[in-house]
Protein backbone atom coordinates (compact mmCIF):
# COMPACT_ATOMS: atom_id res chain seq x y z
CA UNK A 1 -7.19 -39.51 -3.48
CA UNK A 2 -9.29 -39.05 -0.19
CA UNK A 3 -6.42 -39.28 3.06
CA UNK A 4 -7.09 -41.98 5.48
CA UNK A 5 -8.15 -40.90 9.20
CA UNK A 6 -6.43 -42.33 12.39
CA UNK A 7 -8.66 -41.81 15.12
CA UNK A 8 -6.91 -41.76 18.83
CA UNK A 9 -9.65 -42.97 21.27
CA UNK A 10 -9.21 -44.09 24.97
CA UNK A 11 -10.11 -43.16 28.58
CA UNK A 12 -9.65 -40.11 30.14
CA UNK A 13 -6.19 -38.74 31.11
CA UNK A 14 -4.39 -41.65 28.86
CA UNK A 15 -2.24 -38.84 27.13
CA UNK A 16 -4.41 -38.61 23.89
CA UNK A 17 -4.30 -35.21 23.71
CA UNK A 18 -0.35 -35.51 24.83
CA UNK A 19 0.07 -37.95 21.40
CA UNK A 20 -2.10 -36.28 19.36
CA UNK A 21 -0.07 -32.66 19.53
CA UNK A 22 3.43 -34.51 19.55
CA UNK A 23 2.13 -36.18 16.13
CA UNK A 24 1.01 -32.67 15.22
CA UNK A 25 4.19 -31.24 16.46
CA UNK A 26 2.89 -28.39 17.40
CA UNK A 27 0.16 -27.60 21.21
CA UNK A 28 -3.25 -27.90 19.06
CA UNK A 29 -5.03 -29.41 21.62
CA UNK A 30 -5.07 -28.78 25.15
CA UNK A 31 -3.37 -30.54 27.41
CA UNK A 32 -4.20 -30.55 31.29
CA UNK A 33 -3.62 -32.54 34.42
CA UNK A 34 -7.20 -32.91 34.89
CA UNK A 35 -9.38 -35.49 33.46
CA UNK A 36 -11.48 -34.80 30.66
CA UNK A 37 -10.04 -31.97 28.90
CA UNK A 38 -10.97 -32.74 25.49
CA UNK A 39 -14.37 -33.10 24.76
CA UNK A 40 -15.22 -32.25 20.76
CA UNK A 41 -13.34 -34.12 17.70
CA UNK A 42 -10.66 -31.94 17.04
CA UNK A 43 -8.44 -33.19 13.32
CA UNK A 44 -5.17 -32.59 12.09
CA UNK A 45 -3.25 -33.33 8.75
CA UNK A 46 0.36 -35.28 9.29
CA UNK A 47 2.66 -36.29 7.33
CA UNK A 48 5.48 -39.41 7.85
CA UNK A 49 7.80 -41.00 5.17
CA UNK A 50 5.41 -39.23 2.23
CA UNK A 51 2.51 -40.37 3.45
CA UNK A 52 -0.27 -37.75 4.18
CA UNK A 53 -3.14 -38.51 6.62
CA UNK A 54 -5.45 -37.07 9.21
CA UNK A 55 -5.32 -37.72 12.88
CA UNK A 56 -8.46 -37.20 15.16
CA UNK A 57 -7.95 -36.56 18.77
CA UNK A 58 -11.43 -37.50 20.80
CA UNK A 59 -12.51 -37.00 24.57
CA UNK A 60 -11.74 -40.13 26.94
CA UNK A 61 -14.48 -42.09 26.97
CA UNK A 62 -15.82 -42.38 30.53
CA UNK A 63 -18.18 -45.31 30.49
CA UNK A 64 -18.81 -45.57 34.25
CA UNK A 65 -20.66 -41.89 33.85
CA UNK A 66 -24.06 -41.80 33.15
CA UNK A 67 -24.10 -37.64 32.92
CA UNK A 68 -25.23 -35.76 29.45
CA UNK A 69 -21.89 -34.63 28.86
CA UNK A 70 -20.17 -37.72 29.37
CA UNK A 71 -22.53 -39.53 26.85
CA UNK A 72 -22.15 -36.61 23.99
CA UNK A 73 -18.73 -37.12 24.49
CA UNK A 74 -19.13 -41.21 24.12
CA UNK A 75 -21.05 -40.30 20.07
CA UNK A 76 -18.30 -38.08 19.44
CA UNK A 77 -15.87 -40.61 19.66
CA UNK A 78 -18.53 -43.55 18.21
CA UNK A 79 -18.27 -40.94 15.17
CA UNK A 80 -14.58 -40.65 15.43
CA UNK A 81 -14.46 -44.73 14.94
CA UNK A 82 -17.30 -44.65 12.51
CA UNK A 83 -15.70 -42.16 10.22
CA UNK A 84 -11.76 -43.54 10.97
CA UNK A 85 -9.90 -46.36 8.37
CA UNK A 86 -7.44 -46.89 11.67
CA UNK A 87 -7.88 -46.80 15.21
CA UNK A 88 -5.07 -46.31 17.74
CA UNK A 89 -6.52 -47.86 21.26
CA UNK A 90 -4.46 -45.59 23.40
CA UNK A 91 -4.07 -47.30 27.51
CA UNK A 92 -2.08 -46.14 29.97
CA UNK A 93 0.89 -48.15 30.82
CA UNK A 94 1.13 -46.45 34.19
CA UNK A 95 -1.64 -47.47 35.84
CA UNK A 96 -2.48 -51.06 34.20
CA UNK A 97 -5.40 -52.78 32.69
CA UNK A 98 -8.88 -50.83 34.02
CA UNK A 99 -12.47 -51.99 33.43
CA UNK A 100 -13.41 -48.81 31.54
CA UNK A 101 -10.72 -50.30 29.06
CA UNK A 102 -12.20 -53.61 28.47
CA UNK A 103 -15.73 -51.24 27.78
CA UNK A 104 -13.81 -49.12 25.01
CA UNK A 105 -12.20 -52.64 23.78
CA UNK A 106 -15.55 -54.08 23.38
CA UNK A 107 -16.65 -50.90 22.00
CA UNK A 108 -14.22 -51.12 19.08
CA UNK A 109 -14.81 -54.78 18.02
CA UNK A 110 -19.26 -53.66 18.09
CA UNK A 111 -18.19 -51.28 15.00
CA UNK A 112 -16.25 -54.21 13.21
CA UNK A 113 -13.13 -52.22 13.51
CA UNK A 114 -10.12 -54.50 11.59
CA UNK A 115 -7.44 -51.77 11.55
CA UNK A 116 -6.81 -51.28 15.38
CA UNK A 117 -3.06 -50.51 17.24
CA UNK A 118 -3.11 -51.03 20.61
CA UNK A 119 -0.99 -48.10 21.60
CA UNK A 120 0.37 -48.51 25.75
CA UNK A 121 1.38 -44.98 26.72
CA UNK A 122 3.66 -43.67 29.67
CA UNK A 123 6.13 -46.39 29.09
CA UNK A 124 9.04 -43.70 29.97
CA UNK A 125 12.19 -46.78 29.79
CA UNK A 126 12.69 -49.66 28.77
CA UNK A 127 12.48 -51.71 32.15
CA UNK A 128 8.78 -50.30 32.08
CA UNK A 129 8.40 -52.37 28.73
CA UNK A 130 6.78 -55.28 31.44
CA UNK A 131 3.78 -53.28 31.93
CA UNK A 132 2.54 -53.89 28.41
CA UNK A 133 2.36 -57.56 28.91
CA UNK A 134 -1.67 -58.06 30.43
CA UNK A 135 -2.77 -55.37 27.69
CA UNK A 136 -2.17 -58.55 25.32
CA UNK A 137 -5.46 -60.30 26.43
CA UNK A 138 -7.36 -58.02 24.08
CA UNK A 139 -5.97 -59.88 21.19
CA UNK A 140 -5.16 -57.22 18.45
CA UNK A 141 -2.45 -57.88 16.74
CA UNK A 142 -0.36 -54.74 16.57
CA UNK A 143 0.82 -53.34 20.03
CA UNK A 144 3.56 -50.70 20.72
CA UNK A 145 4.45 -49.22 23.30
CA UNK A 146 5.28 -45.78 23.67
CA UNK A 147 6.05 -42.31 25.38
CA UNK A 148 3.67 -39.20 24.09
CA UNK A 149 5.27 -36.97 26.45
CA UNK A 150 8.86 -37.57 25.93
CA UNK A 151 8.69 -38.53 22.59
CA UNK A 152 11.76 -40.17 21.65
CA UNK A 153 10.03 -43.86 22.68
CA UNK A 154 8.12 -45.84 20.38
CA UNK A 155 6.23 -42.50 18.34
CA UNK A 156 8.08 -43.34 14.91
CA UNK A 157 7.51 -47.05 15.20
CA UNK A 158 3.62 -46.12 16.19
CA UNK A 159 3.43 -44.14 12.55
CA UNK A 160 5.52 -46.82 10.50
CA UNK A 161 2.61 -49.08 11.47
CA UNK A 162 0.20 -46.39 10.47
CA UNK A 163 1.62 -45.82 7.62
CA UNK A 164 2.16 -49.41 6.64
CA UNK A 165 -1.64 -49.98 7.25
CA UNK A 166 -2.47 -47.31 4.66
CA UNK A 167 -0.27 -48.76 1.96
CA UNK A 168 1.80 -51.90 2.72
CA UNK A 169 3.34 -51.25 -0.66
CA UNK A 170 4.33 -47.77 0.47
CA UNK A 171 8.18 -47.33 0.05
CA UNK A 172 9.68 -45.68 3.00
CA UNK A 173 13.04 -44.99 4.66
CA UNK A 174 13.48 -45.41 8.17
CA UNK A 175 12.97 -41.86 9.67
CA UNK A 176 13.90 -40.26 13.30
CA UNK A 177 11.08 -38.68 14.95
CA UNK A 178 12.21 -35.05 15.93
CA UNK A 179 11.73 -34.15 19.16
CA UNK A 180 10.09 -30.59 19.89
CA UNK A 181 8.86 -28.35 23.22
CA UNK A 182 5.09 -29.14 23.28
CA UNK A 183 4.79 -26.89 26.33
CA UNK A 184 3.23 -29.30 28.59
CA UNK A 185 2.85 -26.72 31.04
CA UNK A 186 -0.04 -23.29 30.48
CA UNK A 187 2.12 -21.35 31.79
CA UNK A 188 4.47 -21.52 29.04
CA UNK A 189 2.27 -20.09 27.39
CA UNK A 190 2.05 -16.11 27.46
CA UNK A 191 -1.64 -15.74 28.57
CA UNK A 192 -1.17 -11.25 28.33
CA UNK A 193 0.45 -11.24 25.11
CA UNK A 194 -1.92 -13.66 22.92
CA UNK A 195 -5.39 -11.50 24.95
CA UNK A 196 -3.71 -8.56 22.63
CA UNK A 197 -4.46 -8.80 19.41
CA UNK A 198 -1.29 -7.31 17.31
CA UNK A 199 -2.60 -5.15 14.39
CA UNK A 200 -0.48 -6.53 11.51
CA UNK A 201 -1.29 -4.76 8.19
CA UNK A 202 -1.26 -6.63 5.08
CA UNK A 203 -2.31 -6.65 1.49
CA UNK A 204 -3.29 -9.60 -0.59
CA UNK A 205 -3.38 -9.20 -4.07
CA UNK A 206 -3.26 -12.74 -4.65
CA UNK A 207 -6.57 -13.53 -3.05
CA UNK A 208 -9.21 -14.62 -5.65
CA UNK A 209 -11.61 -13.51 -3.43
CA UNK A 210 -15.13 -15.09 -5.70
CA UNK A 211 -13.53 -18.76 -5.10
CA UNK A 212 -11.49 -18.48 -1.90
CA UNK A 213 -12.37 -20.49 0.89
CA UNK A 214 -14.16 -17.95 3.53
CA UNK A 215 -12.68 -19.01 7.58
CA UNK A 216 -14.83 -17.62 10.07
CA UNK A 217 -15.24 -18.18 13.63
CA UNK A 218 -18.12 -18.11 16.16
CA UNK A 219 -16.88 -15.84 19.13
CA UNK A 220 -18.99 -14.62 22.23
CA UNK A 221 -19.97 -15.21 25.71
CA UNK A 222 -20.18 -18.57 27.25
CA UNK A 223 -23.49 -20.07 26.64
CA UNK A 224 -24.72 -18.07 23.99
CA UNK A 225 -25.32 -21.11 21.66
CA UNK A 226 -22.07 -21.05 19.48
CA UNK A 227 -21.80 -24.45 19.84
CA UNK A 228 -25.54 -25.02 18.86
CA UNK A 229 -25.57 -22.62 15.82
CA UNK A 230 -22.05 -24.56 14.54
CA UNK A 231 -23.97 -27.54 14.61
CA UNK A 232 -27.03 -26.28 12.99
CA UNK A 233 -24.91 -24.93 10.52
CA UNK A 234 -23.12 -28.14 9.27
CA UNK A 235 -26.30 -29.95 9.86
CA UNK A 236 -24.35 -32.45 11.79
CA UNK A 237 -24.01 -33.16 15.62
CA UNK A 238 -20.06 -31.72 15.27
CA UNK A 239 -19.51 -30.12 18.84
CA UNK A 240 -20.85 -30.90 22.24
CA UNK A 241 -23.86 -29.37 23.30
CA UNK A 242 -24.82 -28.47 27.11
CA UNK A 243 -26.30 -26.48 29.00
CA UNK A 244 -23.55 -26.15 31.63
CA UNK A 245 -21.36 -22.85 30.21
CA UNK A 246 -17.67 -23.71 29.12
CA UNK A 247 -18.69 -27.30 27.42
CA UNK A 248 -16.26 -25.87 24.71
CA UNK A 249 -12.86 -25.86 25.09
CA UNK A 250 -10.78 -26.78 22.27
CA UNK A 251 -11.38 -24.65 19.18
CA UNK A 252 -13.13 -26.47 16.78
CA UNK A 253 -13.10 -26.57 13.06
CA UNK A 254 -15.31 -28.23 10.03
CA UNK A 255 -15.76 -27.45 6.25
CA UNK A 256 -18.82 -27.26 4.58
CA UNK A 257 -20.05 -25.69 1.38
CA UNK A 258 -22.97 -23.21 0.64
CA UNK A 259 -23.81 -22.23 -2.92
CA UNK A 260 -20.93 -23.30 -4.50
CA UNK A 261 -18.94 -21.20 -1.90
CA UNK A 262 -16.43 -23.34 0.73
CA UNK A 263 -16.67 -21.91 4.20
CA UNK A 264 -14.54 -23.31 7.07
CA UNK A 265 -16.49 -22.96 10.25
CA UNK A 266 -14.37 -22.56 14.23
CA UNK A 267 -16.36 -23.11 16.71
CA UNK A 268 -14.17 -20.73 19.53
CA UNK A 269 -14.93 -21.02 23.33
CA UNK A 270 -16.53 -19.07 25.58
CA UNK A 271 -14.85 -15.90 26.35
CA UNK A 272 -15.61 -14.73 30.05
CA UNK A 273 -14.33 -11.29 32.14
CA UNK A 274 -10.36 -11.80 32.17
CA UNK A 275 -10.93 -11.20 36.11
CA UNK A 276 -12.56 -14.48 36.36
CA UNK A 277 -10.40 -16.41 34.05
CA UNK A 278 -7.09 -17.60 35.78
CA UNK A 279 -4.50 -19.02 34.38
CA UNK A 280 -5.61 -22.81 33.95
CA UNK A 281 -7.81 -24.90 31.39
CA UNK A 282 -10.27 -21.98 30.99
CA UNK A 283 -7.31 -19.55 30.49
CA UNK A 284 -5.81 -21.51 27.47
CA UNK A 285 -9.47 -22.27 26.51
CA UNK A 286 -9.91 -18.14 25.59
CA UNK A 287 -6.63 -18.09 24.37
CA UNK A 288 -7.59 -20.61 21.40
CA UNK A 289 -10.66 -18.36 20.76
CA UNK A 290 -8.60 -15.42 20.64
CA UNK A 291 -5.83 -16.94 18.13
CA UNK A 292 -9.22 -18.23 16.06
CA UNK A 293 -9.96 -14.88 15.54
CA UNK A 294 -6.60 -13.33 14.93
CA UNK A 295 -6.60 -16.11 12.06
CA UNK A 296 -10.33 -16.06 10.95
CA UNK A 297 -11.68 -14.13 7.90
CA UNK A 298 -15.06 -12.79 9.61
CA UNK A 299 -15.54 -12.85 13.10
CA UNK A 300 -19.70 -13.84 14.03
CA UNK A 301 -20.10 -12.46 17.43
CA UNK A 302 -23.22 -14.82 18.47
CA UNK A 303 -25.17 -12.69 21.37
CA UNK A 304 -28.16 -14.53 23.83
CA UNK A 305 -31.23 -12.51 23.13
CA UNK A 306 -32.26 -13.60 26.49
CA UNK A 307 -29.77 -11.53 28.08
CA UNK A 308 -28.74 -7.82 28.04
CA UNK A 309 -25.58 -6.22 26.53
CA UNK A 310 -22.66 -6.44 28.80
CA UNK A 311 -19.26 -5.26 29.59
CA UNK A 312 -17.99 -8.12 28.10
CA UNK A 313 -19.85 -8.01 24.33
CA UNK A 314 -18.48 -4.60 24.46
CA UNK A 315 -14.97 -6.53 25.40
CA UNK A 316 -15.34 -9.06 22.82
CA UNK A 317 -16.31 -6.47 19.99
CA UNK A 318 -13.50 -4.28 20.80
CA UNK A 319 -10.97 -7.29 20.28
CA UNK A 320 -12.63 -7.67 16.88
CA UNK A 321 -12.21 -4.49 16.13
CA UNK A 322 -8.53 -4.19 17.24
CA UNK A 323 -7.83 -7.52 15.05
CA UNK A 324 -8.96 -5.99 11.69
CA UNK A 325 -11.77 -8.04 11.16
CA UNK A 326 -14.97 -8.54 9.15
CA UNK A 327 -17.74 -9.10 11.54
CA UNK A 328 -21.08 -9.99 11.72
CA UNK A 329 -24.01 -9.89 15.00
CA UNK A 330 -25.97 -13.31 15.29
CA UNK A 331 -28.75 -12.43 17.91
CA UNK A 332 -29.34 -16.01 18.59
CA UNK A 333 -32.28 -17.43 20.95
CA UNK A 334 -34.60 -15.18 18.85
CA UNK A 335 -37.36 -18.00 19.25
CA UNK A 336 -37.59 -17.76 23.30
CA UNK A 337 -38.94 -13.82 22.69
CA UNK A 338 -42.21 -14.19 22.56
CA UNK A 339 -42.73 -10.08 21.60
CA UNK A 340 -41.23 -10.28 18.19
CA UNK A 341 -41.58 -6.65 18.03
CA UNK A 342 -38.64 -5.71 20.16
CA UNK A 343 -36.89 -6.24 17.48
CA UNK A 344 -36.18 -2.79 16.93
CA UNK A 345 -35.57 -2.29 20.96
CA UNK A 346 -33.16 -4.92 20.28
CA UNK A 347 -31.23 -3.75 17.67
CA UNK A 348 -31.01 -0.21 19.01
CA UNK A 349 -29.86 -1.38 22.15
CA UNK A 350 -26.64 -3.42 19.92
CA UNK A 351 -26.17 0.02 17.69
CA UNK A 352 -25.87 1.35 21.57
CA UNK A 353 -23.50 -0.36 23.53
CA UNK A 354 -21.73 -1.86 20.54
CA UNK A 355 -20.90 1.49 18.69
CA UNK A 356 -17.73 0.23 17.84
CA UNK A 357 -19.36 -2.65 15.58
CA UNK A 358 -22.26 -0.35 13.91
CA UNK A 359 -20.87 -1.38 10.41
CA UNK A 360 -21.91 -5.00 11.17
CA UNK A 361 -24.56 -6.16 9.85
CA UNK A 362 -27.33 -7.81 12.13
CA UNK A 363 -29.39 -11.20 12.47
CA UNK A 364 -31.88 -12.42 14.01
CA UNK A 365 -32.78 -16.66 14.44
CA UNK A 366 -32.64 -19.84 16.20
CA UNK A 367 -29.82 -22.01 16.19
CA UNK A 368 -32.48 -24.65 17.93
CA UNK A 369 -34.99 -24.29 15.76
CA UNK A 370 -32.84 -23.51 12.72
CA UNK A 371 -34.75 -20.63 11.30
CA UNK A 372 -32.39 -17.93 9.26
CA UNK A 373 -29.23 -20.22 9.19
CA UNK A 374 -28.79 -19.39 5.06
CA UNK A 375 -28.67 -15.77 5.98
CA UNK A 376 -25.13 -16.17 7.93
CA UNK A 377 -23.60 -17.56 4.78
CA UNK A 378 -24.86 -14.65 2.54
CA UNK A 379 -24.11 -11.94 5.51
CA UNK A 380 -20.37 -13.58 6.14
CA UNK A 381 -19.53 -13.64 2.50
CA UNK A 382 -20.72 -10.05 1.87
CA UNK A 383 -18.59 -9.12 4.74
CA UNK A 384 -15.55 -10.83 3.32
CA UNK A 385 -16.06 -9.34 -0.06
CA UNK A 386 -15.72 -5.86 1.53
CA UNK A 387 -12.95 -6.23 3.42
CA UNK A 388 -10.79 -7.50 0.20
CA UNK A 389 -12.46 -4.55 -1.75
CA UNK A 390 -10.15 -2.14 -2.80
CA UNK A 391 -10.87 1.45 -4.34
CA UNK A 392 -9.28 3.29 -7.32
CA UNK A 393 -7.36 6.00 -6.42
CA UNK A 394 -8.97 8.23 -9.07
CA UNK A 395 -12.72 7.81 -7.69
CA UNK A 396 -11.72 7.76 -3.83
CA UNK A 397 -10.14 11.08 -4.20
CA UNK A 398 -13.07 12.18 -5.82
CA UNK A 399 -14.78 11.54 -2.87
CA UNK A 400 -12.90 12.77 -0.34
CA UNK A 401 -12.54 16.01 -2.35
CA UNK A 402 -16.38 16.43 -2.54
CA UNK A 403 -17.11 15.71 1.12
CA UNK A 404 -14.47 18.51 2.04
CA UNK A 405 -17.02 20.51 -0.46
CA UNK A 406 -20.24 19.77 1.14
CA UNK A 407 -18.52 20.19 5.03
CA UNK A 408 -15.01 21.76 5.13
CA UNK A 409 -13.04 21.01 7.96
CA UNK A 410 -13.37 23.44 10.63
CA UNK A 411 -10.24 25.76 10.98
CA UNK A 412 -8.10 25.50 14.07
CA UNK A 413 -4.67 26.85 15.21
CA UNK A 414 -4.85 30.34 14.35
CA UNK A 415 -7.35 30.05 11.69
CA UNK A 416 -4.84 27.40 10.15
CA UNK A 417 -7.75 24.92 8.11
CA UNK A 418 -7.15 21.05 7.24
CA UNK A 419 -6.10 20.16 3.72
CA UNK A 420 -6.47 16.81 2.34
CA UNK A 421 -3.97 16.83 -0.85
CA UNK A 422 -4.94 13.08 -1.58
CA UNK A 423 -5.97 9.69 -0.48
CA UNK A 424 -5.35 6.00 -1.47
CA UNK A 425 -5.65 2.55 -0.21
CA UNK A 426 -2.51 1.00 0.98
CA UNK A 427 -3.89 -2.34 1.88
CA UNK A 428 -6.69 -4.61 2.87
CA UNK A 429 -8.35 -6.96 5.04
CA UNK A 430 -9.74 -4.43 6.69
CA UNK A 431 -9.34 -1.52 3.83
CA UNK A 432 -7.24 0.95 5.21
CA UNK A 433 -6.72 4.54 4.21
CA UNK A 434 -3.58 6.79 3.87
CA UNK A 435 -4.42 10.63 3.88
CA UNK A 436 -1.92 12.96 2.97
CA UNK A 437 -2.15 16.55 4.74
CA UNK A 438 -0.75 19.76 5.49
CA UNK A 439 -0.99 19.48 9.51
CA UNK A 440 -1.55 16.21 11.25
CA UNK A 441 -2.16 18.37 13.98
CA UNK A 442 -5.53 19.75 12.74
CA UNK A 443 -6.82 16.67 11.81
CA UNK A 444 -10.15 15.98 14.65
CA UNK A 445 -11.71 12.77 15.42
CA UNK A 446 -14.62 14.32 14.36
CA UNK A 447 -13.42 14.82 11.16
CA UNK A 448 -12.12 11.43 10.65
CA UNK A 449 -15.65 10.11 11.67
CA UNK A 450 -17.39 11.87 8.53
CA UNK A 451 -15.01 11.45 5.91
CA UNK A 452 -14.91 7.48 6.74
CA UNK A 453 -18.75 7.46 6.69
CA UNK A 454 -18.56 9.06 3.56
CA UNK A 455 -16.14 6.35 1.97
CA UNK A 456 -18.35 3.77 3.58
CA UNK A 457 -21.69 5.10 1.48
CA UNK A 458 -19.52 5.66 -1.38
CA UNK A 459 -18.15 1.89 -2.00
CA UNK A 460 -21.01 0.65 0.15
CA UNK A 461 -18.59 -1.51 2.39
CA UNK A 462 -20.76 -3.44 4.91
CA UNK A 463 -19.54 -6.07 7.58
CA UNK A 464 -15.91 -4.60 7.98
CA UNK A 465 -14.11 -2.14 9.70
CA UNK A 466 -12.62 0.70 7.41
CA UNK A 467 -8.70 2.42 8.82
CA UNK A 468 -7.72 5.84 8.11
CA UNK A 469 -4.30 7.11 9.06
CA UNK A 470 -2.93 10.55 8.46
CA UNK A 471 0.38 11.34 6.99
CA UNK A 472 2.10 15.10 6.43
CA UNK A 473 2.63 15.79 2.63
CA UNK A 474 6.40 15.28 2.01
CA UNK A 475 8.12 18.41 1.30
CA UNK A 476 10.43 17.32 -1.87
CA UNK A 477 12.25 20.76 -1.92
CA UNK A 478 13.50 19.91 1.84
């Protein structure tokens, strides 16, 4: 049985984003003193009494603004109504009844919605209760009042009437809504910590890795057309397009399904130089792209062919690197290059200044014009497959063993030479490499270099990183 959708809609800075994470119970979207924070759909599963169902948290509708952003935020949340079975009319019981509310009132009744809560917000105690009264004059019939940010007023009796709009029939006992630190405040939040990307090893047998559902995210620069290629890729107007960097904020997630193969698709923001990044809206903003791709499968690092390599792509691929991950370039803009043979200059420059990501696999097209789009699927799930691809000890020591043929190690300390006893995989996601030796110390990068290239040609592992890590041969006798 499909779940029914809530949608939260309302004008800026009501606390929608405030409700929507203490429904969540947990920050998933962000929260900031200024207006206008959220601007894509963002949805999250809930569950009260038994009942499961999916809330959708939507930018405040500013109908007063006539700008391009302010209007692709207004079809977001037209979609968000379209799409929802109930709508909670969030108001602020703060400031009163304002025009734009009448505007989002009237908006509600054009799309025939039945199922509507009138939801007053920032009523902190129960002398404020008199501020609910002129919100009344819209006529729906369900109204609560309520405190998002304390959350202890009115937030269980605003999902028993969610809930009892699902299913009337629905047989529930009268539960306590548990109060939990949302960290209102960024700087709760430990901005150095989550920019470090924690290499945690791990190995997955359980994965059925032919009907698993692939996660990858869509990391880069600001403005190199993430948001545009996610869109192009569900074939659906999903996040907010501009041409003013940092329209993304929030990450943002969708489902979709490609020869038989689910993918869920995270549309990350943009990821500037740390120096310019404080610790504010934009701060959190990269630290949601960063914990997308600490949690992603594949990582597609989407580059403007417009532009030049920077520091920061170099940045960027190093973090994907240092997570473990999959990863594959989307040279994106392709059809604003007139001279489609530099190409080649193109893709040497990337092998260049991205040395660190020369295993990924590269592509060329136009999110605008949607030319290659099929090719990300195929490149992202060959990716995936090798990084859950794991080697027989038998015929990866048979490897190794014939690459120490063809090139011994060079010999070092006192004529003292390398010697590789053996070699297995200890885990996956990326496939990493123990090598058991006589002297750690005689072990060069160099080394390490060739014998993973020959593994790589070997098992033909394209799209992810490959770990090797040295160990001294354990003396039993001692």
């Amino acid at each position: 049985m499909e779940k029914s959708i809530v949608a939260i809609i309302g004008r800026p800075n009501v606390g929608k984003s405030t409700l929507f994470n203490r429904l969540a119970q947990k920050r998933h979207a962000i929260i900031d003193k200024v207006a206008g924070v959220t601007r894509d759909r963002i949805y999250h599963e809930i569950e009260w009494c038994g009942q499961h169902f999916i809330i959708i948290d939507t930018g405040g509708v500013d109908t007063l603004s006539q700008d391009n952003l302010n209007k692709q935020v207004l079809l977001q949340t037209q979609a968000a109504i379209e799409e929802s079975d109930i709508v909670i009319f969030l108001v602020d019981g703060k400031t009163g009844l304002m025009p734009g509310d009448h505007d989002i009132a009237n908006l509600i009744r054009r799309q025939n919605k039945t199922q509507v809560i009138l939801a007053v917000n920032k009523i902190d105690s129960i002398k404020e209760e008199i501020n609910t009264a002129e919100f009344h004059q819209f006529g729906f019939n369900e109204l609560v009042s309520l405190s998002a940010l304390r959350g202890d007023l009115g937030v269980g009796d605003l999902l028993d009437i969610v809930v009892n709009k699902i299913d009337p029939n629905h047989h529930k006992t009268k539960k306590k809504f548990e109060i939990i630190d949302l960290y209102e405040n960024i700087e709760n939040e430990n901005f150095d910590d989550l920019l470090t990307l924690d290499l945690i090893e791990n190995d997955e047998n359980t994965v059925n890795i032919d009907t698993a559902t692939i996660n990858f995210c869509l990391i880069g620069k600001p403005n190199a057309g993430k948001s545009s290629l996610f869109n192009a890729l569900l074939k659906k107007h999903r996040s907010i397009v501009d041409s003013i960097s940092g329209t993304t904020r929030d990450s943002v997630n969708w489902e979709t399904t490609y020869k038989n193969r689910n993918y869920c698709l995270v549309d990350t923001a943009g990821i500037r130089k740390k120096s310019k990044v404080g610790y504010s809206l934009e701060g959190f903003a990269v630290v949601r792209a960063l914990k997308s791709l600490s949690a992603c499968d594949v990582a597609v690092l989407v580059i403007d062919a417009t532009l030049m390599i920077t520091d920061q792509d170099q940045k960027i691929a190093a973090k994907i690197v240092e997570s473990g991950k999959a990863c594959v370039i989307v040279v994106n803009k392709w059809d604003l290059i007139e001279d489609k043979t530099l190409r080649k200059n193109m893709t040497d420059e990337i092998r260049t200044h991205l040395r660190n990501l020369n295993f990924a696999p590269i592509l060329f097209l136009s999110a605008l014009k949607e030319s290659n789009l099929p090719k990300i699927f195929e490149a992202v799930e060959l990716a995936y497959k090798s990084s859950k691809f794991r080697v027989g000890t038998s015929p990866l020591n048979e490897v190794i063993h014939k690459a120490l043929t063809l090139s011994p190690p060079p010999a070092l300390k006192r004529g003292k030479r390398l010697k590789v006893y053996y070699v297995t995989q200890v885990s996956v996601s990326p496939p990493s490499f123990v090598l058991f030796v006589n002297d750690k110390g005689v072990f060069q990068p160099s080394y390490e270099t060739y014998l993973e290239r020959k593994i790589r040609e070997a098992f033909d592992f394209k799209g992810t990183p490959i770990r090797l890590f040295v160990r001294p041969k354990i003396n039993k006798r001692k």
